[in-house]
Protein backbone atom coordinates (compact mmCIF):
# COMPACT_ATOMS: atom_id res chain seq x y z
CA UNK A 1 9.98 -0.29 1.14
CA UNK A 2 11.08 1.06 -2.40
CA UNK A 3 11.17 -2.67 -3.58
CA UNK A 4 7.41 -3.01 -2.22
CA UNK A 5 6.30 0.07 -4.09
CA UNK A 6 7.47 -0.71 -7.30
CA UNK A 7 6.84 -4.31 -6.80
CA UNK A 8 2.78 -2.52 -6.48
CA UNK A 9 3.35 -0.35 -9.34
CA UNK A 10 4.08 -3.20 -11.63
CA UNK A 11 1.04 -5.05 -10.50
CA UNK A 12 -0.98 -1.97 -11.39
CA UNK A 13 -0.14 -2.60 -14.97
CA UNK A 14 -1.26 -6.37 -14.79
CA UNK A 15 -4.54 -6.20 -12.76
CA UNK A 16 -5.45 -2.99 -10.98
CA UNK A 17 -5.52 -0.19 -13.72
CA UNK A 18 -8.56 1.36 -13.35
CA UNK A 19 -10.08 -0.46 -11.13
CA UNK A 20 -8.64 0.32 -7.77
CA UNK A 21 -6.54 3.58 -5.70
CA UNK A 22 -3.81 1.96 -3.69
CA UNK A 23 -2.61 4.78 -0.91
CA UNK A 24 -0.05 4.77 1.24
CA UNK A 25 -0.02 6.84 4.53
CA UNK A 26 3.52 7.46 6.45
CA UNK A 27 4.67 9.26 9.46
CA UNK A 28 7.28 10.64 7.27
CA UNK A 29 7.32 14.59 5.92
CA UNK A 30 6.63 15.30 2.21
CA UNK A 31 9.82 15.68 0.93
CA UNK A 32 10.34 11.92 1.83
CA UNK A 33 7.40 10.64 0.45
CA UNK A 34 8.76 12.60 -2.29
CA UNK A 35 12.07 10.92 -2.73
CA UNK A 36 10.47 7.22 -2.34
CA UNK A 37 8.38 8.59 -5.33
CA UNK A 38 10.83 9.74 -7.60
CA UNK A 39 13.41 7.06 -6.92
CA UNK A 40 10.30 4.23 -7.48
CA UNK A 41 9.89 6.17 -10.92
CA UNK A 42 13.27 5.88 -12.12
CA UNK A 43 13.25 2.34 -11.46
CA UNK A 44 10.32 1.44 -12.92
CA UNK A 45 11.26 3.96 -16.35
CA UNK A 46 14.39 2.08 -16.24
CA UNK A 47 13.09 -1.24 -15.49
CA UNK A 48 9.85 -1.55 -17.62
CA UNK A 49 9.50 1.89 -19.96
CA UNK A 50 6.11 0.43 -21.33
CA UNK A 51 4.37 0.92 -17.59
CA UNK A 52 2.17 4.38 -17.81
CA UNK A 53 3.04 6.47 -15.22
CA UNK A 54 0.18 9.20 -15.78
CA UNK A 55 -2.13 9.06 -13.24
CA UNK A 56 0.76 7.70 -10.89
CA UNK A 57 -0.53 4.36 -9.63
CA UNK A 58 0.36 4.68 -5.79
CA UNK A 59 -1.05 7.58 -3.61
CA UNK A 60 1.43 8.40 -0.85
CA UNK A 61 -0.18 10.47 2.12
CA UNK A 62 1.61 12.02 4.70
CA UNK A 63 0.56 11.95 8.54
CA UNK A 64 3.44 13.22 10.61
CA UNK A 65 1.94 13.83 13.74
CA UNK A 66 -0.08 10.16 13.30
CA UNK A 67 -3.83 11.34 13.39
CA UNK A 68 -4.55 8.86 10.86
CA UNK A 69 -3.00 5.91 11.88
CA UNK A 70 -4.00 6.64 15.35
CA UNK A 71 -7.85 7.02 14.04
CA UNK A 72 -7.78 3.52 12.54
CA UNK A 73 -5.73 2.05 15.53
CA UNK A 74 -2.69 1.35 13.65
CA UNK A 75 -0.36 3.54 15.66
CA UNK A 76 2.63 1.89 16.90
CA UNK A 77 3.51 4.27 19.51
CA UNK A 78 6.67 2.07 21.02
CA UNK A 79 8.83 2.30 17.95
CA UNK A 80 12.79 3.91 18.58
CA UNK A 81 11.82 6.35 15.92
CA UNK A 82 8.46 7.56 17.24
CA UNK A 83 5.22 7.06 16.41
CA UNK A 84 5.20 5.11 13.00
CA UNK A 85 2.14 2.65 11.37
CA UNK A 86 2.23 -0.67 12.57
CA UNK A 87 2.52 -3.05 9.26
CA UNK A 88 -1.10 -3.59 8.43
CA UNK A 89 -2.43 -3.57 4.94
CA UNK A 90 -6.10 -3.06 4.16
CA UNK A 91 -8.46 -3.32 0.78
CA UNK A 92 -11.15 -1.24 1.80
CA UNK A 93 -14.72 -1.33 -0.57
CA UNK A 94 -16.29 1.66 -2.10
CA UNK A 95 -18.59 2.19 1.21
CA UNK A 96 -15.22 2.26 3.20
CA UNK A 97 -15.51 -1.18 5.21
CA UNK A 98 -12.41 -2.99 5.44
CA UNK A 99 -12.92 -6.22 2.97
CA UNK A 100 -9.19 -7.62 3.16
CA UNK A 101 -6.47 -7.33 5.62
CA UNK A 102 -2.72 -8.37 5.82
CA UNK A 103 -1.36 -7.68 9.89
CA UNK A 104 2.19 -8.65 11.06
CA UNK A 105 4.53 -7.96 13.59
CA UNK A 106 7.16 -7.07 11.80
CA UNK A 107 7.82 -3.99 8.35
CA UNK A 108 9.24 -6.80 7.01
CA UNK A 109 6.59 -9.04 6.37
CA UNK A 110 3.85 -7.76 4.21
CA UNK A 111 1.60 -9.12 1.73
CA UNK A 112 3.08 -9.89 -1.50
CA UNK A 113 2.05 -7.77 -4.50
CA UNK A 114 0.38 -10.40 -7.00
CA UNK A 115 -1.74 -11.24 -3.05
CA UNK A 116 -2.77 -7.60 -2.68
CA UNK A 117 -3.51 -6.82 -6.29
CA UNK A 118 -5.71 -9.95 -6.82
CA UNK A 119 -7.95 -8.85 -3.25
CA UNK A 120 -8.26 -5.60 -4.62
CA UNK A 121 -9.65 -6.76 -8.13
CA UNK A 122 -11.77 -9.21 -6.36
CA UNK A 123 -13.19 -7.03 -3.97
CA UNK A 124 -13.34 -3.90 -6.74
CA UNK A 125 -15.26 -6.20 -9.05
CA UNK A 126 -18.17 -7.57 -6.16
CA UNK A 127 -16.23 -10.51 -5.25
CA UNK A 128 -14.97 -12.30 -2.03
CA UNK A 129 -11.44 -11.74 -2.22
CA UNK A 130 -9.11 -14.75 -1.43
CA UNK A 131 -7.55 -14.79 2.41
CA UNK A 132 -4.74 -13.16 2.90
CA UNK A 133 -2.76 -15.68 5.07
CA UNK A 134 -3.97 -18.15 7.72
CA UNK A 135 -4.58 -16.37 10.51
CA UNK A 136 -3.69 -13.07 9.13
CA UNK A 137 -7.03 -12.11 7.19
């Protein structure tokens, strides 16, 4: 997951800078969200020292009891840790409809970066964004 983040972090710097708010929403409490934060900071200071930081590209939300992936029907309530979010990624429009959409079975499989950022430019900027995957948008 820390590789995905920064992956989206870097890709802020090349297409979404003031364009878009990517947010993340986890089961886990704060002070993990916290960690993945601050370790996804130090990378990217020690990785590319040129990317601003200030606003912090990537939202992280917290839902540990699941209301909010439950609400959206993202809840994968079957999982040996608990309730967690199923692996779905959404680019959701200014009037909140869902414009783009990246579901798999598996935490493992998720959209690549460059695929996410140039959705949410599209989609931020009036456009049709591209599909996500056959079968998968």
């Amino acid at each position: 997951c820390r590789a995905q983040v920064t992956a989206f972090v870097y890709e802020w710097e090349r297409y979404l800078e003031g364009k878009v708010q990517i947010l993340g929403i986890s089961v886990d409490p704060p002070e993990e969200g916290k960690k993945l934060l601050e370790r996804v900071t130090r990378d990217c200071q020690e990785d590319r020292p040129q990317i601003p930081l200030d606003p912090y590209p990537l939202r992280l939300l917290t839902d540990p009891d699941a209301q909010v992936i439950r609400a959206v029907g993202t809840a994968n309530e079957g999982h040996w840790a608990g309730t967690i979010a199923a692996p779905v990624t959404y680019v959701i429009d200014l009037a909140g409809k869902v414009k783009w959409a990246y579901v798999s079975e598996s935490a493992a499989d998720r959209p690549s970066p460059v695929a996410l950022a140039k959705a949410a430019v599209a989609i931020a900027s009036g456009k049709e964004p591209p599909l996500a995957y056959p079968g998968k948008s």
